[in-house]
PDB file of N, CA and C in Angstrom:
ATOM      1  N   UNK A   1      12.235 -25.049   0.338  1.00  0.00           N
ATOM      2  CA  UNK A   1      11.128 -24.714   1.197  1.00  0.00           C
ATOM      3  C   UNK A   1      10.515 -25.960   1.815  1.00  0.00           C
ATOM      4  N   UNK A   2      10.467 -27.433   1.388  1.00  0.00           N
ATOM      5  CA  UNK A   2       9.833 -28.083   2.001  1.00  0.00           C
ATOM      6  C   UNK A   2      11.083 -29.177   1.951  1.00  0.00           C
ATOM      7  N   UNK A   3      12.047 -28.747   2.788  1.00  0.00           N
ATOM      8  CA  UNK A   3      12.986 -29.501   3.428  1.00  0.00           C
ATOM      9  C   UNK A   3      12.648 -30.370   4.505  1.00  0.00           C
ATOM     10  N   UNK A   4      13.462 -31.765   4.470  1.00  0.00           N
ATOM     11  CA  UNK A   4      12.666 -32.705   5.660  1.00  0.00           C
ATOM     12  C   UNK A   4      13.244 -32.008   6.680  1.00  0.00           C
ATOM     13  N   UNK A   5      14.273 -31.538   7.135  1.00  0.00           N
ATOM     14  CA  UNK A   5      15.103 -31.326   8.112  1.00  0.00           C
ATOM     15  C   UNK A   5      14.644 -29.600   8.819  1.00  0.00           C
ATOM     16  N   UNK A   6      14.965 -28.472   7.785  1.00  0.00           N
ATOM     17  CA  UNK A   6      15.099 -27.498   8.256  1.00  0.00           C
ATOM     18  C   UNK A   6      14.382 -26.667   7.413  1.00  0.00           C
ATOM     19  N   UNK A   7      13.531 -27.150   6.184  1.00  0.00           N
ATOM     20  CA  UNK A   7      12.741 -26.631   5.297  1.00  0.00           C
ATOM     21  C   UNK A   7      11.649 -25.625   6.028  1.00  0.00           C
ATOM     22  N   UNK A   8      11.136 -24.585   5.358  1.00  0.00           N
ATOM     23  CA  UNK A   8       9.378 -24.211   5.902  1.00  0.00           C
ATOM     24  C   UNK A   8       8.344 -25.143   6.263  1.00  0.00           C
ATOM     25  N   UNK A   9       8.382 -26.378   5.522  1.00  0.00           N
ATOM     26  CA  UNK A   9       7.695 -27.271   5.604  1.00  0.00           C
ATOM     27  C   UNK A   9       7.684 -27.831   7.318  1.00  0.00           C
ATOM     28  N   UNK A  10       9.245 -28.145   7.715  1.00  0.00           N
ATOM     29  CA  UNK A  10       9.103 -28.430   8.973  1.00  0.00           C
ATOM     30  C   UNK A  10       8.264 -27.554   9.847  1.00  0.00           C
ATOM     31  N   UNK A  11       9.073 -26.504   9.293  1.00  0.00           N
ATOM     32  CA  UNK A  11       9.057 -25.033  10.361  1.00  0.00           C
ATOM     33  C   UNK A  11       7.044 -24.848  10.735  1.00  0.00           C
ATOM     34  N   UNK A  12       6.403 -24.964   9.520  1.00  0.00           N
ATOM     35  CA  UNK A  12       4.657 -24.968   9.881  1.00  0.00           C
ATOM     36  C   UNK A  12       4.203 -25.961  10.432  1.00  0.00           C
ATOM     37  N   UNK A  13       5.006 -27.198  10.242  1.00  0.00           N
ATOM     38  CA  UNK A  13       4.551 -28.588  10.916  1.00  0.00           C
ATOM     39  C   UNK A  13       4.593 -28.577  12.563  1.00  0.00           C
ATOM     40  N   UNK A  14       5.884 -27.990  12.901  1.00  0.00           N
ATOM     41  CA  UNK A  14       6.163 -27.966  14.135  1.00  0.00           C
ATOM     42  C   UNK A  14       5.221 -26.687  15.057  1.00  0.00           C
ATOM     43  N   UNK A  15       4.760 -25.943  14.051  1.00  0.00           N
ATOM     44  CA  UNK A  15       3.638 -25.290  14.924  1.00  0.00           C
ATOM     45  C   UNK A  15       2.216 -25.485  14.279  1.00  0.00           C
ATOM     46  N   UNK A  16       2.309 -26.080  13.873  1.00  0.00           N
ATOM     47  CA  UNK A  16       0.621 -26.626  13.525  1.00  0.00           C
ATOM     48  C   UNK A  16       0.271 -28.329  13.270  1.00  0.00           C
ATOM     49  N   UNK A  17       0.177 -28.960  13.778  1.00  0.00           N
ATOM     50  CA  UNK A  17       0.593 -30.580  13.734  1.00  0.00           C
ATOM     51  C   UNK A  17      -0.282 -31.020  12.368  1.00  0.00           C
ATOM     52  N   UNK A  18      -1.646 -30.092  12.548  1.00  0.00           N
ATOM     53  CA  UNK A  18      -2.604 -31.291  11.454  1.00  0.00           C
ATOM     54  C   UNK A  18      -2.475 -30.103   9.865  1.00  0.00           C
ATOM     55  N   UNK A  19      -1.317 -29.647  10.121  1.00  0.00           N
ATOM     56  CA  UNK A  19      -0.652 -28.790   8.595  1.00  0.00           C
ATOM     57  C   UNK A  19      -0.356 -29.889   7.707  1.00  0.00           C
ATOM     58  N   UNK A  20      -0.681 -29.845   6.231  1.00  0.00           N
ATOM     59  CA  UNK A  20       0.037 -31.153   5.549  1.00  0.00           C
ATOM     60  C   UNK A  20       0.186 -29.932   4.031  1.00  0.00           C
ATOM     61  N   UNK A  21       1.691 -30.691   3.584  1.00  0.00           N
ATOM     62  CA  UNK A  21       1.874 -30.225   2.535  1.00  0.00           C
ATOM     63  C   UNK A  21       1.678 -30.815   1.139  1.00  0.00           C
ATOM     64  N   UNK A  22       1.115 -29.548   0.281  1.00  0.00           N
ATOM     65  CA  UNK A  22       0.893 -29.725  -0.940  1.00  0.00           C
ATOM     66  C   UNK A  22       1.735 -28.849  -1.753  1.00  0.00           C
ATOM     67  N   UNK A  23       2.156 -29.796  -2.997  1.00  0.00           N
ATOM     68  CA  UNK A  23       3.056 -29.103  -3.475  1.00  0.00           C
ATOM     69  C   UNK A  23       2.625 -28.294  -4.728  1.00  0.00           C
ATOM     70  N   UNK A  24       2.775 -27.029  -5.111  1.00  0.00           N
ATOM     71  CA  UNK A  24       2.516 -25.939  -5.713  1.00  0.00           C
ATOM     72  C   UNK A  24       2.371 -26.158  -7.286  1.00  0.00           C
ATOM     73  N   UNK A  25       1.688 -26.791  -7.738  1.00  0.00           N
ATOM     74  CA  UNK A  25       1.669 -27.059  -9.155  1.00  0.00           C
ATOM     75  C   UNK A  25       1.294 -26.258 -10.178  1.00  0.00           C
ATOM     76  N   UNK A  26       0.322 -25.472  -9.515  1.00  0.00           N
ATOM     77  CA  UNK A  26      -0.281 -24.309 -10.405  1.00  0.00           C
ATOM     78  C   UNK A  26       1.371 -23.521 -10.609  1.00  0.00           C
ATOM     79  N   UNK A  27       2.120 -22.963  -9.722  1.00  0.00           N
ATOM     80  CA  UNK A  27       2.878 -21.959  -9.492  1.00  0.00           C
ATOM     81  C   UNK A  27       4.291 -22.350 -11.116  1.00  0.00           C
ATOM     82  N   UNK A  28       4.285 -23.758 -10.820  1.00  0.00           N
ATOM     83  CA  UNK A  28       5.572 -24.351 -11.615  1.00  0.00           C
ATOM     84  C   UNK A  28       4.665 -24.355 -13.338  1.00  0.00           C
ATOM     85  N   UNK A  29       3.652 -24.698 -13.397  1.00  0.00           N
ATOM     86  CA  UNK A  29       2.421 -24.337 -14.819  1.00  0.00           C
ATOM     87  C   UNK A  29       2.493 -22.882 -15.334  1.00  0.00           C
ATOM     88  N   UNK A  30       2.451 -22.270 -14.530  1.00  0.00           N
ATOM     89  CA  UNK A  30       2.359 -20.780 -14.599  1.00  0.00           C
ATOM     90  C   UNK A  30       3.952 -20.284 -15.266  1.00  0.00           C
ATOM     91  N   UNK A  31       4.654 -20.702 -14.946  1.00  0.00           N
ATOM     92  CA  UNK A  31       6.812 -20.487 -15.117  1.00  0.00           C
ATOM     93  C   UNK A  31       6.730 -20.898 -16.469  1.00  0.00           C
ATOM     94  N   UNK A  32       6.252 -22.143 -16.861  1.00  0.00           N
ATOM     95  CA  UNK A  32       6.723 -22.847 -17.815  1.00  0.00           C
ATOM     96  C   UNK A  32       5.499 -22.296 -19.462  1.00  0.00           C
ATOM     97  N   UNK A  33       4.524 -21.439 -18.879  1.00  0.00           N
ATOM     98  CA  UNK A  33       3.969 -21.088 -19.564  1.00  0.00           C
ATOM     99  C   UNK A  33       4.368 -19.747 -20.040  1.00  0.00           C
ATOM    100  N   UNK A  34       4.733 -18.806 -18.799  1.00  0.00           N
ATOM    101  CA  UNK A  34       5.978 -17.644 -18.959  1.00  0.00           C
ATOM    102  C   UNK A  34       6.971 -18.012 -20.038  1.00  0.00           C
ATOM    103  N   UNK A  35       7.817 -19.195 -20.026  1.00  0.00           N
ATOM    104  CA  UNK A  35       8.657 -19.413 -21.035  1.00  0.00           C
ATOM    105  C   UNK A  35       8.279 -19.967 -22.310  1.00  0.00           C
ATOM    106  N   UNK A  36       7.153 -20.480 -22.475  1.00  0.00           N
ATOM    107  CA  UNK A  36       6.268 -20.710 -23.253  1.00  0.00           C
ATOM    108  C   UNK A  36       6.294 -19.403 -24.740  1.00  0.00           C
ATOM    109  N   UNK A  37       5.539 -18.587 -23.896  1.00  0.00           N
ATOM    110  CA  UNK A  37       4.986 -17.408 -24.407  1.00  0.00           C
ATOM    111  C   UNK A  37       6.234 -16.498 -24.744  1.00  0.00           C
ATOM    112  N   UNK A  38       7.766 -16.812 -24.342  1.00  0.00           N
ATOM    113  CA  UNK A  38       8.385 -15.914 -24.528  1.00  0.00           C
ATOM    114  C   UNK A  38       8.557 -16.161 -25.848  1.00  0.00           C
ATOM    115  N   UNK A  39       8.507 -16.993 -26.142  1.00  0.00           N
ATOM    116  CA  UNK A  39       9.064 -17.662 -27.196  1.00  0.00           C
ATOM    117  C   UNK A  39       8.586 -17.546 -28.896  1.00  0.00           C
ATOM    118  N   UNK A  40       6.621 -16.882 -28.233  1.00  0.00           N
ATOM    119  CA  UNK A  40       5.773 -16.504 -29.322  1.00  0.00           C
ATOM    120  C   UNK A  40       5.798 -15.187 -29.231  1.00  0.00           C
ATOM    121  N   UNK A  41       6.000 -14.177 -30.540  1.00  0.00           N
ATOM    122  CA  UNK A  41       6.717 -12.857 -30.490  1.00  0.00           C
ATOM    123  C   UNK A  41       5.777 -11.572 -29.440  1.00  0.00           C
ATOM    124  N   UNK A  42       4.245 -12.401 -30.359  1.00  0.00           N
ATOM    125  CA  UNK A  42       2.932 -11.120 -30.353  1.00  0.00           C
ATOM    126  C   UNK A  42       2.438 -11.865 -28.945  1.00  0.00           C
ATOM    127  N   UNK A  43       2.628 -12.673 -28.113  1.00  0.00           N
ATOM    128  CA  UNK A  43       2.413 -12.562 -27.048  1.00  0.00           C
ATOM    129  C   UNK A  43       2.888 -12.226 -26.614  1.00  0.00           C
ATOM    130  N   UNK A  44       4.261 -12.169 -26.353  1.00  0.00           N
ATOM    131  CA  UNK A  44       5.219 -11.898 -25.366  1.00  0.00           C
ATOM    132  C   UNK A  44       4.979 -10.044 -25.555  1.00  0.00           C
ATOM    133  N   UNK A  45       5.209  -9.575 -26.573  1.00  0.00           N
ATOM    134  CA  UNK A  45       4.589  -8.023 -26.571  1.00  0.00           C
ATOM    135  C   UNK A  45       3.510  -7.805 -25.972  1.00  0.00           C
ATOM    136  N   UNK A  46       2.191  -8.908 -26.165  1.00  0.00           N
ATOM    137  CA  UNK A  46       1.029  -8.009 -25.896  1.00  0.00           C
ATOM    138  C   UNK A  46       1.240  -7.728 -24.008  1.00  0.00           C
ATOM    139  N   UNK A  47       1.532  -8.959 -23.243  1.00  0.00           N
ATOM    140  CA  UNK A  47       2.072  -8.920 -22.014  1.00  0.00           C
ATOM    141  C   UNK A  47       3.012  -7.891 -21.512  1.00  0.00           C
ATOM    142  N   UNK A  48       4.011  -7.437 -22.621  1.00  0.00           N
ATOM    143  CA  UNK A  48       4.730  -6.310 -22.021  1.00  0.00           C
ATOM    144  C   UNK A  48       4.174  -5.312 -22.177  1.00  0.00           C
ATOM    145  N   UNK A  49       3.113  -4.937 -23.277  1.00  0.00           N
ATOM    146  CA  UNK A  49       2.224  -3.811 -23.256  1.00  0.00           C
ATOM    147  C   UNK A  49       1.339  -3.875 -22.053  1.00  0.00           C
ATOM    148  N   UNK A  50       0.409  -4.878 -21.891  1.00  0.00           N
ATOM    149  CA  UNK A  50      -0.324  -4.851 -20.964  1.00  0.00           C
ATOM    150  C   UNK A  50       0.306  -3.908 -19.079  1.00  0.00           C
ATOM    151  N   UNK A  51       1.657  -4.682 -19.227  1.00  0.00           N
ATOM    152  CA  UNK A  51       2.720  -4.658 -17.830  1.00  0.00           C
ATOM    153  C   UNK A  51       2.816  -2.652 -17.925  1.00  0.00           C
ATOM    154  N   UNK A  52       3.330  -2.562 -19.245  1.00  0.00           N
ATOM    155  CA  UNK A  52       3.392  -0.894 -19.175  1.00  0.00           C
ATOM    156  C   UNK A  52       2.159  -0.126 -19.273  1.00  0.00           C
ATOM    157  N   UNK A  53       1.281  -0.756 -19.137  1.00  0.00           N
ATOM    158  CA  UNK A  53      -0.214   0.236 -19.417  1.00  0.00           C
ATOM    159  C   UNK A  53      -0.543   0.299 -17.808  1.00  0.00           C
ATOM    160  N   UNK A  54      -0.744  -1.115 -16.944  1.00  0.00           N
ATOM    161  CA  UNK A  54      -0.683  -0.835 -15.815  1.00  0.00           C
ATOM    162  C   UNK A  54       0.479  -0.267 -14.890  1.00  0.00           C
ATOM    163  N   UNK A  55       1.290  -0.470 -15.449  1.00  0.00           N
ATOM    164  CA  UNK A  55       2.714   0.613 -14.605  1.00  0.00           C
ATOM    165  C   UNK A  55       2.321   1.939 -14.173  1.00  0.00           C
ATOM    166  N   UNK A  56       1.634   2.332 -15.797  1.00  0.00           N
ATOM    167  CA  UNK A  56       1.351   4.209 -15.804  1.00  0.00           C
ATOM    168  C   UNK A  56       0.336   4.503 -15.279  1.00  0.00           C
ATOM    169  N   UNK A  57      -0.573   3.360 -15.235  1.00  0.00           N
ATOM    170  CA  UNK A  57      -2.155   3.983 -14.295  1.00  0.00           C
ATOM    171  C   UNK A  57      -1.493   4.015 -13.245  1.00  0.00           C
ATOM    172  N   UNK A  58      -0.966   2.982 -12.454  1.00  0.00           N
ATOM    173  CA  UNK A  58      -0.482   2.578 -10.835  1.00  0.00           C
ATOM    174  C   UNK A  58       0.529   4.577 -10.694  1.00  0.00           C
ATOM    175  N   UNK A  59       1.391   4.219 -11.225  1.00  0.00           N
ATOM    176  CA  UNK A  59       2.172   5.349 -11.246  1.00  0.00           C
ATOM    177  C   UNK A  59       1.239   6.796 -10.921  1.00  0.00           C
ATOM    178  N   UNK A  60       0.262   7.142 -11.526  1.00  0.00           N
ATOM    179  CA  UNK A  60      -0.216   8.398 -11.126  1.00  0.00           C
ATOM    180  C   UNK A  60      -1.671   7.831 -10.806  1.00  0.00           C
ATOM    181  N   UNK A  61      -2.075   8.484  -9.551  1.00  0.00           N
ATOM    182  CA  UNK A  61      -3.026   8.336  -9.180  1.00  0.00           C
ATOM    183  C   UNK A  61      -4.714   8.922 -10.113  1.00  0.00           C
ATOM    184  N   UNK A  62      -4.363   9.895 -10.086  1.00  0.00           N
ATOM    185  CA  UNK A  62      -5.323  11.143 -11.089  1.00  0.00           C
ATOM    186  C   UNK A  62      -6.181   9.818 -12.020  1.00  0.00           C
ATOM    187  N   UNK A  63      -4.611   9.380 -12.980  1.00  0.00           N
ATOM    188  CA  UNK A  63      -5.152   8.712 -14.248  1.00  0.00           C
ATOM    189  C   UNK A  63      -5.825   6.840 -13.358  1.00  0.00           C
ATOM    190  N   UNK A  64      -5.096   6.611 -12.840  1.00  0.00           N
ATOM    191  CA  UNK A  64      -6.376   5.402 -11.604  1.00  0.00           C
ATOM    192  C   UNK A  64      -7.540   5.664 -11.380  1.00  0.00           C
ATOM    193  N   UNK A  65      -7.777   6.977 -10.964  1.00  0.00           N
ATOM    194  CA  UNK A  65      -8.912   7.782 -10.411  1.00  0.00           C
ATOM    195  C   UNK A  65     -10.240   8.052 -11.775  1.00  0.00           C
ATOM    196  N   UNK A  66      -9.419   7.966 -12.688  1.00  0.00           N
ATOM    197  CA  UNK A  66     -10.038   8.458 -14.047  1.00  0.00           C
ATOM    198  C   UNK A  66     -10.660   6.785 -14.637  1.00  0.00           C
ATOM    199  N   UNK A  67      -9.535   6.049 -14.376  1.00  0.00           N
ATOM    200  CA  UNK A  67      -9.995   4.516 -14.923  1.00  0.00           C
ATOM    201  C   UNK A  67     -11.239   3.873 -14.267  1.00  0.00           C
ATOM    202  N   UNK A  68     -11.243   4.209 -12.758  1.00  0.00           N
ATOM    203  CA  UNK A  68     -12.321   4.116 -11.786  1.00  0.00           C
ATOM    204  C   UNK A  68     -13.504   4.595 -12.212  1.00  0.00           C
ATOM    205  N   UNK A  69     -13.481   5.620 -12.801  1.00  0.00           N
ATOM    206  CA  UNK A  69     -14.424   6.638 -12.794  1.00  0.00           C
ATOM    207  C   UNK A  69     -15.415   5.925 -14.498  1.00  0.00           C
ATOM    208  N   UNK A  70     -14.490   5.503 -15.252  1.00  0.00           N
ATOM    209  CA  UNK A  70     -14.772   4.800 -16.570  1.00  0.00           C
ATOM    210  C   UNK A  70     -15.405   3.769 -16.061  1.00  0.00           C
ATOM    211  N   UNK A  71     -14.772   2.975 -15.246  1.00  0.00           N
ATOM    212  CA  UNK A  71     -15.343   1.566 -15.506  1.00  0.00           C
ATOM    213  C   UNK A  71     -16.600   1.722 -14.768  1.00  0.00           C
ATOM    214  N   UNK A  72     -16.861   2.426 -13.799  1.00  0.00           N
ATOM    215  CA  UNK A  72     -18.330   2.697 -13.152  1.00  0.00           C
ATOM    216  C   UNK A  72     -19.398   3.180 -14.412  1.00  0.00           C
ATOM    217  N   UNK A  73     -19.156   4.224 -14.636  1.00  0.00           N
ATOM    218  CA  UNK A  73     -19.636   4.903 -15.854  1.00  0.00           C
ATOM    219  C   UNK A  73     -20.066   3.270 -16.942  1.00  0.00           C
ATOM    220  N   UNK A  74     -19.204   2.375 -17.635  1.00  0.00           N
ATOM    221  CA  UNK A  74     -19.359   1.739 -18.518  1.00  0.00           C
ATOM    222  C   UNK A  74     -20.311   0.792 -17.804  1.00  0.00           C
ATOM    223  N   UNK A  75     -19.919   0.323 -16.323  1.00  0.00           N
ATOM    224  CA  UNK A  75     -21.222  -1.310 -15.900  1.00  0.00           C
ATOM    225  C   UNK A  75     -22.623  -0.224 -15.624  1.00  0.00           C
ATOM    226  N   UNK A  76     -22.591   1.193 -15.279  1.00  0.00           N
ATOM    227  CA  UNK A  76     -23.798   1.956 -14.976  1.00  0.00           C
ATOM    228  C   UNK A  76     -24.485   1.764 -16.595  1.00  0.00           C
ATOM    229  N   UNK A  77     -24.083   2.250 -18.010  1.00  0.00           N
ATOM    230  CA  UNK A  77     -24.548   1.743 -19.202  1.00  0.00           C
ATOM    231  C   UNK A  77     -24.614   0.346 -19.984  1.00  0.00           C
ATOM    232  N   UNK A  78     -24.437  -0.207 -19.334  1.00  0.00           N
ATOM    233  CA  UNK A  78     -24.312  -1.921 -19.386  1.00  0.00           C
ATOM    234  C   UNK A  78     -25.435  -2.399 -19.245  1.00  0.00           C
ATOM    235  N   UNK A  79     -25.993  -1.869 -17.529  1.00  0.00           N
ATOM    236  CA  UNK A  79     -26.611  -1.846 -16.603  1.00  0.00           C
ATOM    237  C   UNK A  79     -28.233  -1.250 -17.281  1.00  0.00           C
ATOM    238  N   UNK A  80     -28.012  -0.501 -18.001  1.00  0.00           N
ATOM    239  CA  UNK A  80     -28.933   0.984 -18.110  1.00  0.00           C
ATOM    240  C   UNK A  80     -29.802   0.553 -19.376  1.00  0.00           C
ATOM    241  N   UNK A  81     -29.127  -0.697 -20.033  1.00  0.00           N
ATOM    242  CA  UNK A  81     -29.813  -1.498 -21.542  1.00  0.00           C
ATOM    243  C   UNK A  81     -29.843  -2.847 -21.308  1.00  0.00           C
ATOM    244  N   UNK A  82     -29.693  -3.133 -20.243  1.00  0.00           N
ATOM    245  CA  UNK A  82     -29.678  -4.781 -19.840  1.00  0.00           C
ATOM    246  C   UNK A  82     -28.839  -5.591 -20.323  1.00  0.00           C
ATOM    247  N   UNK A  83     -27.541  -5.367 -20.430  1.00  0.00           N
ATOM    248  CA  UNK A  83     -26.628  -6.053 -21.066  1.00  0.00           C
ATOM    249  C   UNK A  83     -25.899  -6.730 -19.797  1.00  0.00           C
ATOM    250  N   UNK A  84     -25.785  -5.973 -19.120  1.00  0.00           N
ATOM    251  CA  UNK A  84     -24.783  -6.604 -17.816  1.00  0.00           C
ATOM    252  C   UNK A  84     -26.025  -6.559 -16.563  1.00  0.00           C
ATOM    253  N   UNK A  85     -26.236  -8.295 -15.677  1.00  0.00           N
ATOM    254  CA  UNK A  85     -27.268  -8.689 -15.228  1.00  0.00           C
ATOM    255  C   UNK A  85     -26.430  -7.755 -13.614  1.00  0.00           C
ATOM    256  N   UNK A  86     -27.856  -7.692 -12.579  1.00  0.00           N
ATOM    257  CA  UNK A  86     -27.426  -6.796 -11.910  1.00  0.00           C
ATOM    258  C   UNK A  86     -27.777  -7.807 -10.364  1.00  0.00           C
ATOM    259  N   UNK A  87     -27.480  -7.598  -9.392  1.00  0.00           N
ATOM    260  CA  UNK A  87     -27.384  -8.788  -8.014  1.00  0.00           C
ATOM    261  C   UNK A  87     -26.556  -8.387  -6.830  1.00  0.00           C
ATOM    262  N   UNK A  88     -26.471  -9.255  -6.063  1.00  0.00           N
ATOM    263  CA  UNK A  88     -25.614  -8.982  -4.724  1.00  0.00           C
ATOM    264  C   UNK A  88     -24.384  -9.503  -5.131  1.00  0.00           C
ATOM    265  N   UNK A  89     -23.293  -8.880  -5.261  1.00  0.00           N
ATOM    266  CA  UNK A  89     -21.815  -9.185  -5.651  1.00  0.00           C
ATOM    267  C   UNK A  89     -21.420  -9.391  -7.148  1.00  0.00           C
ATOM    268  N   UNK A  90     -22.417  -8.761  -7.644  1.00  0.00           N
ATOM    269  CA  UNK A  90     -21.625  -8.638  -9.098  1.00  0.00           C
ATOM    270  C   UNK A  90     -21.557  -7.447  -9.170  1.00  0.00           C
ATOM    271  N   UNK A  91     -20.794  -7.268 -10.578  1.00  0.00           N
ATOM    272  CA  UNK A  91     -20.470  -5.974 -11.327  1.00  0.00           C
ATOM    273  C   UNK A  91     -19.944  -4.635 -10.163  1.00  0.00           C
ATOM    274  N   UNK A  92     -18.891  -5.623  -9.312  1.00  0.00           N
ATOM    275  CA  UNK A  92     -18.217  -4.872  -8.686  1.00  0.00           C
ATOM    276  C   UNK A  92     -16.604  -4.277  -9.320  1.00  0.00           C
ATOM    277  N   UNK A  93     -16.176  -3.454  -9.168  1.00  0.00           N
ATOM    278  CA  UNK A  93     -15.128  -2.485  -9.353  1.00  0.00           C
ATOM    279  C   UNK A  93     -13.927  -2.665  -8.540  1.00  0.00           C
ATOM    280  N   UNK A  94     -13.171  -3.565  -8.864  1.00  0.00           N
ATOM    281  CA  UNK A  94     -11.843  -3.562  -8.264  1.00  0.00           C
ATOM    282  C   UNK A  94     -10.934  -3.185  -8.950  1.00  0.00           C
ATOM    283  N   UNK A  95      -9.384  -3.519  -8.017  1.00  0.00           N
ATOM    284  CA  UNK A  95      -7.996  -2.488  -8.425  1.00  0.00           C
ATOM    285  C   UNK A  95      -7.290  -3.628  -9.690  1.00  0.00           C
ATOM    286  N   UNK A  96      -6.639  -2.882 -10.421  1.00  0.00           N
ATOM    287  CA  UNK A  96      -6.042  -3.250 -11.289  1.00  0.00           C
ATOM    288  C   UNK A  96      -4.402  -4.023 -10.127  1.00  0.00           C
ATOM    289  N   UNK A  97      -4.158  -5.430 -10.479  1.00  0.00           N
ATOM    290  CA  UNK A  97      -3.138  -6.067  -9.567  1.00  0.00           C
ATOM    291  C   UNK A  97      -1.904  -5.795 -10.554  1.00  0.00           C
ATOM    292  N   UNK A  98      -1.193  -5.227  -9.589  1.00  0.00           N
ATOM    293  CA  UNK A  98       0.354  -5.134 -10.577  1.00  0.00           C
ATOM    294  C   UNK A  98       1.113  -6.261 -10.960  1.00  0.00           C
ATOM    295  N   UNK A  99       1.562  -6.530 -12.178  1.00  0.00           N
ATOM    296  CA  UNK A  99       1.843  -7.649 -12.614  1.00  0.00           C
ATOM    297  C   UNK A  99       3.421  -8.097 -12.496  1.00  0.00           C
ATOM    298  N   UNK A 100       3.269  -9.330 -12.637  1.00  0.00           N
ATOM    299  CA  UNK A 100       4.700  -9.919 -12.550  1.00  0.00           C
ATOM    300  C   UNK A 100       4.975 -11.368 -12.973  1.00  0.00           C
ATOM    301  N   UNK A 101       5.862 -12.011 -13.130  1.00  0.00           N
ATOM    302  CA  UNK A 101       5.637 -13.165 -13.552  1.00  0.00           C
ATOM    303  C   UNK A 101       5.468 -14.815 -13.109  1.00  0.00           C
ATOM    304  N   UNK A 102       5.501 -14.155 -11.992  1.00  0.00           N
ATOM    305  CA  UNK A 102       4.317 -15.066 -11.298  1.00  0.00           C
ATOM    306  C   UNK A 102       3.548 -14.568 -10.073  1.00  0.00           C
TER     307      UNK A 102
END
């Protein structure tokens, strides 16, 4: 990808002049920690559990719809005893990201 000649690297340079490349360090940390973890038993399970728990929500909508419906429900009682502080952009509700290994 960041070939001098015919890489991507050229390819963004040549349409954007003040483009400069940095090279991906987090991405190669992230691999080596993947192989890391394969290596320790009860992580490497808890990750494949985790991978199949979100498979089956993603997979049917209903049970997404139901997880949605929980986690509102749980920051509304959070909320309701002062446990979870309340503001502009918190204790918002987003999607569960399907996982992969990197």
């Amino acid at each position: 990808m960041r070939g001098e000649f015919n890489g991507l690297q050229v390819l963004i340079l040549n349409d954007c002049r003040s483009a400069y490349y940095v090279h991906y360090f987090a991405h190669r940390l992230q691999l080596a920690l993947i192989a890391a973890t394969r290596e320790v038993v009860e992580v490497h399970q808890f990750f494949k559990d985790l991978f199949d728990i979100i498979s089956i929500v993603f997979t049917s909508s209903k049970q997404h719809d139901e997880l949605q419906k929980t986690q509102a429900a749980e920051i509304t009682h959070l909320v309701s005893i002062n446990e979870l502080a309340t503001g502009i952009g918190m204790n918002q509700i987003g999607t569960l990201q399907h996982l992969s290994e990197t």
